[in-house]
C-alpha atoms as a PDB file:
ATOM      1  CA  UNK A   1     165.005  71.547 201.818  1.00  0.00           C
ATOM      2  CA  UNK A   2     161.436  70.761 202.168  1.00  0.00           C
ATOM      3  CA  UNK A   3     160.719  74.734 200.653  1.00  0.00           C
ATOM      4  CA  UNK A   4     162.882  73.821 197.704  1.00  0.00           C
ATOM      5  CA  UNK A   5     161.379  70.565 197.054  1.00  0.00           C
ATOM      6  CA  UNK A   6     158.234  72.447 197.001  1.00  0.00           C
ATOM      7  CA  UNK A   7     159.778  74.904 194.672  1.00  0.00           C
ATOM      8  CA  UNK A   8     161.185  72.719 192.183  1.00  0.00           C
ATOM      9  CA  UNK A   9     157.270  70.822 192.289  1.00  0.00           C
ATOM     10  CA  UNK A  10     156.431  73.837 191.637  1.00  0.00           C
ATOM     11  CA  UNK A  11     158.446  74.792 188.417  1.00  0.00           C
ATOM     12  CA  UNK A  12     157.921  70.977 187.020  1.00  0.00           C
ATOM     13  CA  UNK A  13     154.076  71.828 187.539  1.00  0.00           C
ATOM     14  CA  UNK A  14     154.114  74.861 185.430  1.00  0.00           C
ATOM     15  CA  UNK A  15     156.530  73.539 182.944  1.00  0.00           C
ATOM     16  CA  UNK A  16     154.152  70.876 182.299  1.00  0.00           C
ATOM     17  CA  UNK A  17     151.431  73.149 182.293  1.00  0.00           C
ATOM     18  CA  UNK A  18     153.147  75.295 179.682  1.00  0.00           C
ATOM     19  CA  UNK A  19     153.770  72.145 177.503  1.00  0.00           C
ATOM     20  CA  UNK A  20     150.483  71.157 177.018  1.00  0.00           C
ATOM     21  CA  UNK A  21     149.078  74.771 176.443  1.00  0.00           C
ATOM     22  CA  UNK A  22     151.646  74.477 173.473  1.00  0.00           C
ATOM     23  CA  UNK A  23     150.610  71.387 172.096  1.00  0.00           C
ATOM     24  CA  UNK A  24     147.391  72.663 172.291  1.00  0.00           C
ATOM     25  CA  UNK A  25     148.200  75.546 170.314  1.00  0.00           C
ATOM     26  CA  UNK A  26     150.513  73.677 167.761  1.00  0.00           C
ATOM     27  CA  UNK A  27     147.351  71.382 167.197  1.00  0.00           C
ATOM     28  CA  UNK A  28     145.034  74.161 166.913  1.00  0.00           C
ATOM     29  CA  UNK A  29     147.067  76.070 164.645  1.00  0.00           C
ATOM     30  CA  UNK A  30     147.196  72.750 162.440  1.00  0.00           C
ATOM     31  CA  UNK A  31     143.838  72.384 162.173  1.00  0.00           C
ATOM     32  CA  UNK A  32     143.237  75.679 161.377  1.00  0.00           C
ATOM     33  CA  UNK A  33     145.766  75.734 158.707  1.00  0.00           C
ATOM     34  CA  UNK A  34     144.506  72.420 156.921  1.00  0.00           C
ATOM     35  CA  UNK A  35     140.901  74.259 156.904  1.00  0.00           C
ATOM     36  CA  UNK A  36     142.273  77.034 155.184  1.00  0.00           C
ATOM     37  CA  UNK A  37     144.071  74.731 152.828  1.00  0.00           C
ATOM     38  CA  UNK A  38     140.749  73.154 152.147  1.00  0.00           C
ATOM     39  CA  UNK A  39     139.250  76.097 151.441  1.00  0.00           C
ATOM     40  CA  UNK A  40     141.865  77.791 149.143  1.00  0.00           C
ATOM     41  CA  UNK A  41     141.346  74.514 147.157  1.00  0.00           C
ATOM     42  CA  UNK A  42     137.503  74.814 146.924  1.00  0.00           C
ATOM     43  CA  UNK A  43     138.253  78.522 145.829  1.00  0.00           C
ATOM     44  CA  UNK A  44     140.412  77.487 143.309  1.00  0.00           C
ATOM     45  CA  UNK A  45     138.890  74.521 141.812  1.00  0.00           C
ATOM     46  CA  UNK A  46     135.302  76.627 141.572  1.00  0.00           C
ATOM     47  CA  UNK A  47     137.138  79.625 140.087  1.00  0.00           C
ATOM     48  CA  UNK A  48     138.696  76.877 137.304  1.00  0.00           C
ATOM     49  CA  UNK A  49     135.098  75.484 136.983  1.00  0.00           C
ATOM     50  CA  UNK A  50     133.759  79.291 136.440  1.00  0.00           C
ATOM     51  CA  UNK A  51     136.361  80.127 133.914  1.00  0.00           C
ATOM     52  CA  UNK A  52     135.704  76.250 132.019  1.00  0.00           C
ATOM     53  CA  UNK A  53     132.184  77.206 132.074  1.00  0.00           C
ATOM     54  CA  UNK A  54     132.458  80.738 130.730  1.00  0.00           C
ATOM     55  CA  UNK A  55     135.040  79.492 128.011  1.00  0.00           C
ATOM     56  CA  UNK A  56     132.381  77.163 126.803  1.00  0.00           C
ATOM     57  CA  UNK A  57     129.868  79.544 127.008  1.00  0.00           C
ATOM     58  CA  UNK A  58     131.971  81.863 124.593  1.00  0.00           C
ATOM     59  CA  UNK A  59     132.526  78.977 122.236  1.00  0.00           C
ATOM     60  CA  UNK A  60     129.347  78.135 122.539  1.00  0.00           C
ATOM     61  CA  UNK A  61     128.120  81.763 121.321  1.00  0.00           C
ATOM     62  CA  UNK A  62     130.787  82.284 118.863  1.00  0.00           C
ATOM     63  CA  UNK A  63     129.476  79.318 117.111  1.00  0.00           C
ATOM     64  CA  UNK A  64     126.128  80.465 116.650  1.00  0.00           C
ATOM     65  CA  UNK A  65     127.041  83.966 115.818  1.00  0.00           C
ATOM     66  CA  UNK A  66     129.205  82.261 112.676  1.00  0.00           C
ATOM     67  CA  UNK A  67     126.077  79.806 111.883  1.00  0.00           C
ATOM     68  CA  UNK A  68     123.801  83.095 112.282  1.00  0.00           C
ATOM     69  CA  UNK A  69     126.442  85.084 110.113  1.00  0.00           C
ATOM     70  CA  UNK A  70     126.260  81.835 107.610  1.00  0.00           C
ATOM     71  CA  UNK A  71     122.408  82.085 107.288  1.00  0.00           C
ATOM     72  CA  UNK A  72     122.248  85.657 106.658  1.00  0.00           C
ATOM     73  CA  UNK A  73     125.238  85.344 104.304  1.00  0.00           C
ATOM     74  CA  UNK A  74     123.090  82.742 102.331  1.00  0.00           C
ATOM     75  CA  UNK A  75     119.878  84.558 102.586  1.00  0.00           C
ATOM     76  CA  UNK A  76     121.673  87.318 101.087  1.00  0.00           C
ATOM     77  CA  UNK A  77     122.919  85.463  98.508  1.00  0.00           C
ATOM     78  CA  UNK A  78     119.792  83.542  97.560  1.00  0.00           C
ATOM     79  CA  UNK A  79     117.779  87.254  97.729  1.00  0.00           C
ATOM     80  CA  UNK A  80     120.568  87.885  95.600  1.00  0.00           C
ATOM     81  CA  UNK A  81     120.076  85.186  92.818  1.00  0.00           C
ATOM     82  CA  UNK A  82     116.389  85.789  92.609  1.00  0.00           C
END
């Protein structure tokens, strides 16, 4: 009786044991999949800041290729007149 007291202790002990490595695990695994969260959303919201910036970087340049087009379009015209 005494043997399967000490049994049964036994079992509990490593049941508990095998408990708490899993709700380490489960928390680990938690925190390790909020970080990645975190960082896909840095990734993302830096790749949508790089492609704002480039857009306005082409607007940017397409404007002053038409103004430059304008000048030379009116310096043609006024070498033109004269």
């Amino acid at each position: 009786m005494l043997v399967s007291m000490l049994a049964l202790t036994l079992e509990l002990k490593l049941e508990l044991m095998l408990v708490s490595m899993l709700e380490l695990m489960l928390e680990l695994m938690l925190e390790l999949m909020l970080e990645l969260m975190l960082e896909l959303m840095l990734v993302s919201m830096l790749t949508l800041m790089l492609d704002l910036m480039l857009d306005l970087i082409l607007d940017l340049m397409l404007d002053l290729m038409s103004d430059l087009m304008l000048i030379l379009l009116l310096d043609w015209w006024s070498d033109l007149l004269l």
